[in-house]
C-alpha atoms as a PDB file:
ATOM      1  CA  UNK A   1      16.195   0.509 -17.328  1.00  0.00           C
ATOM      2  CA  UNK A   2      13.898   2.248 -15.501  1.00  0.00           C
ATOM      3  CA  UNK A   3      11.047   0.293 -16.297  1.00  0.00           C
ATOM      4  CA  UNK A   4      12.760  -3.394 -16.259  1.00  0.00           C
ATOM      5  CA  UNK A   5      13.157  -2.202 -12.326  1.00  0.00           C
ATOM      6  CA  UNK A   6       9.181  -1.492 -11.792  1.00  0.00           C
ATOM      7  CA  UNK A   7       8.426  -4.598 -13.620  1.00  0.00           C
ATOM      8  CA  UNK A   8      10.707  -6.532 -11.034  1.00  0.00           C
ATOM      9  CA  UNK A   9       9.515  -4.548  -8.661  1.00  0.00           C
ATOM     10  CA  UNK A  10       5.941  -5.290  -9.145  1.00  0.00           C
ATOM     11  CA  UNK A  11       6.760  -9.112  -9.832  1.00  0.00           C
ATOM     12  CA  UNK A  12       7.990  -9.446  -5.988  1.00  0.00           C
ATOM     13  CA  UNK A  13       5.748  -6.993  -4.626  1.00  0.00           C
ATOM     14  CA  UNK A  14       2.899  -9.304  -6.618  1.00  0.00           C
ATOM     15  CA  UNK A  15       4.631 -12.689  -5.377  1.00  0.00           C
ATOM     16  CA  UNK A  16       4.423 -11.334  -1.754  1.00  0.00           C
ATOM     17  CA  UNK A  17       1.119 -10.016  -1.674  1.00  0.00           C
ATOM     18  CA  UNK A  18      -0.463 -12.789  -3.789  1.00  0.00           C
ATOM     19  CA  UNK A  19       1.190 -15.755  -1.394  1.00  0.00           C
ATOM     20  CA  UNK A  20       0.090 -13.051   1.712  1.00  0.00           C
ATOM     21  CA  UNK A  21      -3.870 -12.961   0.440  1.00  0.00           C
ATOM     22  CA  UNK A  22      -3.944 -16.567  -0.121  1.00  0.00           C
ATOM     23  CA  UNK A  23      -2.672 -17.294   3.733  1.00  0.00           C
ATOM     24  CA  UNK A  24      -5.393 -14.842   4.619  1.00  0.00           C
ATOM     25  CA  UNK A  25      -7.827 -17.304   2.511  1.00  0.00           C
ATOM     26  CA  UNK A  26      -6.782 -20.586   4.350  1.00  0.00           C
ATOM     27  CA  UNK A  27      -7.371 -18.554   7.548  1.00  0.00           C
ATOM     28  CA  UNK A  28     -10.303 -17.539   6.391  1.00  0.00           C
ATOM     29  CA  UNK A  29     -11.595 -21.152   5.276  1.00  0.00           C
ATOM     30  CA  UNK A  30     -10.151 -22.773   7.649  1.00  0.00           C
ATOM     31  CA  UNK A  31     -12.316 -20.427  10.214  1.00  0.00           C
ATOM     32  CA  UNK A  32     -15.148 -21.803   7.898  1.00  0.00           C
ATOM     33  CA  UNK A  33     -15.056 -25.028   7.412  1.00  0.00           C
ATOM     34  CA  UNK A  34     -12.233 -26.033   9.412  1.00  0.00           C
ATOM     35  CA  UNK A  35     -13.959 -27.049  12.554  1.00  0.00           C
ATOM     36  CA  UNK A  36     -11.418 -25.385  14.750  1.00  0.00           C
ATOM     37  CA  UNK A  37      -8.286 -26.906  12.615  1.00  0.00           C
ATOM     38  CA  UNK A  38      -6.313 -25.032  10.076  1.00  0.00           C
ATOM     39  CA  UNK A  39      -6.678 -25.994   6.789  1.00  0.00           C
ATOM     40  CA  UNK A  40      -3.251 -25.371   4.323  1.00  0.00           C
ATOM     41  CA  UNK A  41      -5.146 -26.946   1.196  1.00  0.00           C
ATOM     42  CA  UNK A  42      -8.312 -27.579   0.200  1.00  0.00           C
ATOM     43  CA  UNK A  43      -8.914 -31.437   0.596  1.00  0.00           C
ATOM     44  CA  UNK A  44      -9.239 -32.430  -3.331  1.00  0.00           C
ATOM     45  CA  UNK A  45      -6.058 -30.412  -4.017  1.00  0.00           C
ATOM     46  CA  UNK A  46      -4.200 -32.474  -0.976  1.00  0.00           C
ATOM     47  CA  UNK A  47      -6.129 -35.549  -3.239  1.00  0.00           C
ATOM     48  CA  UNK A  48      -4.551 -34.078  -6.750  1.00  0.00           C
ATOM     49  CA  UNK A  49      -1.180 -33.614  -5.889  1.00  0.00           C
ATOM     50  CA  UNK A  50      -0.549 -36.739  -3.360  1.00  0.00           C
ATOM     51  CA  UNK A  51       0.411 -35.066  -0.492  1.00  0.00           C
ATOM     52  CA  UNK A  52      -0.235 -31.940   1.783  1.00  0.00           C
ATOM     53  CA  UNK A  53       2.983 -30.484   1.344  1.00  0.00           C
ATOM     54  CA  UNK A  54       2.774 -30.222  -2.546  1.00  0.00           C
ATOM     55  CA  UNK A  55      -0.963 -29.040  -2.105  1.00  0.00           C
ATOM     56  CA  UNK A  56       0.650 -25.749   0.374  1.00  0.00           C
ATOM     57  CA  UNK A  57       3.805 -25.654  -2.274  1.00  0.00           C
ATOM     58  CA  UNK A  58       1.545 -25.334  -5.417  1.00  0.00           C
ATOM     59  CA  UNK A  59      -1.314 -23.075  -3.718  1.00  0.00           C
ATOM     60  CA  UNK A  60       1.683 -20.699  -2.764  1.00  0.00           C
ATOM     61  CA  UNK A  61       3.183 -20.811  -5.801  1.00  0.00           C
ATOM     62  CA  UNK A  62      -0.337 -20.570  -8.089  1.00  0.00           C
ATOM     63  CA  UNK A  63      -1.223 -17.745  -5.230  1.00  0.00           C
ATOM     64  CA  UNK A  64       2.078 -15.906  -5.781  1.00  0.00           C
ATOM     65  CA  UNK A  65       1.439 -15.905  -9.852  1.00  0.00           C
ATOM     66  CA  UNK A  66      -1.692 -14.562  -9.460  1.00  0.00           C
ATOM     67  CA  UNK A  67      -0.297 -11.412  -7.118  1.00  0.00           C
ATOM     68  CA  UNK A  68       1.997 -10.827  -9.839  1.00  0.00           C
ATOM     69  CA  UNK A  69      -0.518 -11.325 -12.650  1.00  0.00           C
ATOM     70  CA  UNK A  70      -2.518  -8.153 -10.796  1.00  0.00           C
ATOM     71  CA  UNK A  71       0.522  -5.766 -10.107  1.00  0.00           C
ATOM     72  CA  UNK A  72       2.439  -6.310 -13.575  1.00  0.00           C
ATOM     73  CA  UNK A  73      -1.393  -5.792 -15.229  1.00  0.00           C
ATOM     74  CA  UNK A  74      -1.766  -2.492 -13.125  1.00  0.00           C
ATOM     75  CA  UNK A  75       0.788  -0.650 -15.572  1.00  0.00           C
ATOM     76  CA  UNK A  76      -2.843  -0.703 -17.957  1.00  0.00           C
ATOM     77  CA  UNK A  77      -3.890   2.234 -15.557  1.00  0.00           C
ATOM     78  CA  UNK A  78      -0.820   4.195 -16.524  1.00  0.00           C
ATOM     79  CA  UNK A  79      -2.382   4.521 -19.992  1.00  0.00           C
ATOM     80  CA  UNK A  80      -3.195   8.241 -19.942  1.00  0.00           C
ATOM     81  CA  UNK A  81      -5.246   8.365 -22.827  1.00  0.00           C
ATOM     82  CA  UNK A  82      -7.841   5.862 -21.761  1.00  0.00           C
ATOM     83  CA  UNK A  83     -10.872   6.054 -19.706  1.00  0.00           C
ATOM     84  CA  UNK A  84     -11.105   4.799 -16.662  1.00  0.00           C
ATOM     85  CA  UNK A  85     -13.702   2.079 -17.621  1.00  0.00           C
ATOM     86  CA  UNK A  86     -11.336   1.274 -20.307  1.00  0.00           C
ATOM     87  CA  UNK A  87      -8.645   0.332 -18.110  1.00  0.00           C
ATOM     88  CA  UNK A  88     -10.550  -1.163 -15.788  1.00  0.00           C
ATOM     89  CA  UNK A  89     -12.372  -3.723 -18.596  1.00  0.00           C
ATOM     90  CA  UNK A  90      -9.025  -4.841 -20.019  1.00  0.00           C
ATOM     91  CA  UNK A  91      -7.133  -5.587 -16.121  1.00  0.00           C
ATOM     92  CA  UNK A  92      -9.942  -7.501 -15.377  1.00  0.00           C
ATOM     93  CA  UNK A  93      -9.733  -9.482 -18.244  1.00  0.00           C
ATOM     94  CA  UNK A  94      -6.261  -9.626 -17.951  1.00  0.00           C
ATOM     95  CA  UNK A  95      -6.278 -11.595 -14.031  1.00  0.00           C
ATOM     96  CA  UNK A  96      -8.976 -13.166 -15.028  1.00  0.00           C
ATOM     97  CA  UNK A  97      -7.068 -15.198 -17.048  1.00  0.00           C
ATOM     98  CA  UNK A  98      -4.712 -16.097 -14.511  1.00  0.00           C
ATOM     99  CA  UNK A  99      -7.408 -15.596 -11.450  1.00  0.00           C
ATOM    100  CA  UNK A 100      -9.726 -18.603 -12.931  1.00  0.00           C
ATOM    101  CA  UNK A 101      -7.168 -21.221 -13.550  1.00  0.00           C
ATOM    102  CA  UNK A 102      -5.667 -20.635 -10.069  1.00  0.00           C
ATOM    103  CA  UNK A 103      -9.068 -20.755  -8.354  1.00  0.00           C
ATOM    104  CA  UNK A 104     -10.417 -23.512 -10.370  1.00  0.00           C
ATOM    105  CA  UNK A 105      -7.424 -25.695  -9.353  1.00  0.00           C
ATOM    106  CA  UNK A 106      -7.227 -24.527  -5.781  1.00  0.00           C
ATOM    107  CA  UNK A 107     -10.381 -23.520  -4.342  1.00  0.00           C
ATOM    108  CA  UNK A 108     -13.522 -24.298  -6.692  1.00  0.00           C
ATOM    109  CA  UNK A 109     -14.871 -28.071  -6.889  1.00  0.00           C
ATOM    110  CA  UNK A 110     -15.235 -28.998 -10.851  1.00  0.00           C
ATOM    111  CA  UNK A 111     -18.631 -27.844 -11.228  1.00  0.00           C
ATOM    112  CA  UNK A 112     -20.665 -24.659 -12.845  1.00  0.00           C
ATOM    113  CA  UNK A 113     -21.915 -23.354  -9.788  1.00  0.00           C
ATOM    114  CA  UNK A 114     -18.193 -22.895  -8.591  1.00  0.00           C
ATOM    115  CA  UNK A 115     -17.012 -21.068 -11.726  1.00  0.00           C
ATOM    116  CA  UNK A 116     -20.142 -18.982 -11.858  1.00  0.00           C
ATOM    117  CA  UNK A 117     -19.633 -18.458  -8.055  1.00  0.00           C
ATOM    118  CA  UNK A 118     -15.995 -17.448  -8.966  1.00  0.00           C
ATOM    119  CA  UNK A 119     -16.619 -14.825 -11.892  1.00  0.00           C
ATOM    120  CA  UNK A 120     -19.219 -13.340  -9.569  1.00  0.00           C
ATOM    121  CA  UNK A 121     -16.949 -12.685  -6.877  1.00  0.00           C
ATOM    122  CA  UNK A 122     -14.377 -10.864  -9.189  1.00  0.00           C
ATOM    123  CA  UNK A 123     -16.796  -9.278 -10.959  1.00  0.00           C
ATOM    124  CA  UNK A 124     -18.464  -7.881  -7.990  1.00  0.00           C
ATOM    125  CA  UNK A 125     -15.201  -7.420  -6.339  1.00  0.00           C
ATOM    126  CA  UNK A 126     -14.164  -5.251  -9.832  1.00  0.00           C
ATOM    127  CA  UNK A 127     -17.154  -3.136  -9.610  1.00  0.00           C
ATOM    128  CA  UNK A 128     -16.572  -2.037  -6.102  1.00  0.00           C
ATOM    129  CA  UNK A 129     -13.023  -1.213  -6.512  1.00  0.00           C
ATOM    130  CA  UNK A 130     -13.783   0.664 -10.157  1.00  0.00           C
ATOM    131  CA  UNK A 131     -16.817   2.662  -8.543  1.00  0.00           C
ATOM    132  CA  UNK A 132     -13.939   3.600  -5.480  1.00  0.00           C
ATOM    133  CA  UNK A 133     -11.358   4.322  -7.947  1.00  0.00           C
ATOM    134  CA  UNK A 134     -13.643   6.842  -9.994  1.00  0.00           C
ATOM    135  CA  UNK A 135     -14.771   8.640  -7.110  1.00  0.00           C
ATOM    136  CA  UNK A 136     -10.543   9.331  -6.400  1.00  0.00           C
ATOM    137  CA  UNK A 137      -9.895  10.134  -9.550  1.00  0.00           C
ATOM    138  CA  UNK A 138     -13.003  12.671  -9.328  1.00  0.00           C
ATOM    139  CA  UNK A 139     -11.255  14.341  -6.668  1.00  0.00           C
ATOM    140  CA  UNK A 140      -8.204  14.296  -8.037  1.00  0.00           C
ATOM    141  CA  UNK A 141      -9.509  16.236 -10.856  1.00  0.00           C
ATOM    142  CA  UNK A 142     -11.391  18.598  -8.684  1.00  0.00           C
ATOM    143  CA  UNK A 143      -8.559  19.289  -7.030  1.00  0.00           C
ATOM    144  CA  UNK A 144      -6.638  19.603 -10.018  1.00  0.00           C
ATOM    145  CA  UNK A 145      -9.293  22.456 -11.394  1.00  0.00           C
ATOM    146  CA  UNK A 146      -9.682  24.262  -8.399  1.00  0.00           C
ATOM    147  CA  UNK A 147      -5.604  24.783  -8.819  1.00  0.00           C
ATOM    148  CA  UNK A 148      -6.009  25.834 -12.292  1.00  0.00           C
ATOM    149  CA  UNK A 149      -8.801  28.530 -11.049  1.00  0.00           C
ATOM    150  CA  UNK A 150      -6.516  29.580  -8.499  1.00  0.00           C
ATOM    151  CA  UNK A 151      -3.653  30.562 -10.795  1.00  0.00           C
ATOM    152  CA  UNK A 152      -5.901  31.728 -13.448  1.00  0.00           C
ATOM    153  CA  UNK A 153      -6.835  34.021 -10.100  1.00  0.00           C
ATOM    154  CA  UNK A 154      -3.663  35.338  -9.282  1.00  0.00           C
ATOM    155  CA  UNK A 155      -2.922  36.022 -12.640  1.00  0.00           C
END
């Protein structure tokens, strides 16, 4: 039961965030390319789906998917027996999956340099946040050690 409430947990915490990031994009864009207007959809997916309204409905709902596609993967780093780089490797490819589509359809116009752009931007993006997350869990462990020494100390 326990863990049926952290997967729904994580699925609304991932809907939230997800539809929360991709706002931040628009803004973003919009600040861009917008020439002082705000943009809710990228032009060709106003084009695709007929209107601007079902552009902004299926951005927030492709945005939300991909929020929970990141939280509901993050139970890989729970995996106590595997390395961090391990973990890392198979999240990644894991939103990937779900991080593509979404910013194919959305974001990226149908060409290679957009997809290439794309990968780069997660992959670079993964890097970062694997070397930050190794440093952490360096600490962690020196922190962990130094407690050991300490009892070992006292005893």
């Amino acid at each position: 039961m326990k863990r049926i409430k952290q997967i729904i947990l994580r699925f609304f915490l991932g809907m939230g965030c997800g539809m929360f990031i991709g706002y931040l994009v628009n803004l973003v864009v919009s600040m861009c390319i917008g020439n002082g207007a705000y943009i809710p959809a990228m032009p060709f997916l106003v084009e695709h789906c007929g209107s601007e309204i079902n552009a902004v409905h299926m951005q927030n709902l492709l945005t939300g998917l991909v929020g929970v596609a990141f939280c509901e993967a993050s139970f890989i780093f729970e995996k106590e027996d595997w390395s961090l780089l391990r973990c890392s490797v198979v999240h990644f490819l894991i939103t990937l999956c779900f991080y593509a589509p979404f910013m194919w359809i959305c974001y990226m116009p149908e060409n290679g340099i957009g997809v290439l752009s794309m990968v780069g931007n997660l992959f670079f993006t993964y890097a970062l946040t694997y070397l930050i997350r190794w440093q952490v869990n360096r600490r962690m462990v020196a922190a962990i050690n130094q407690r050991l020494q300490e009892e070992k100390r006292r005893e």
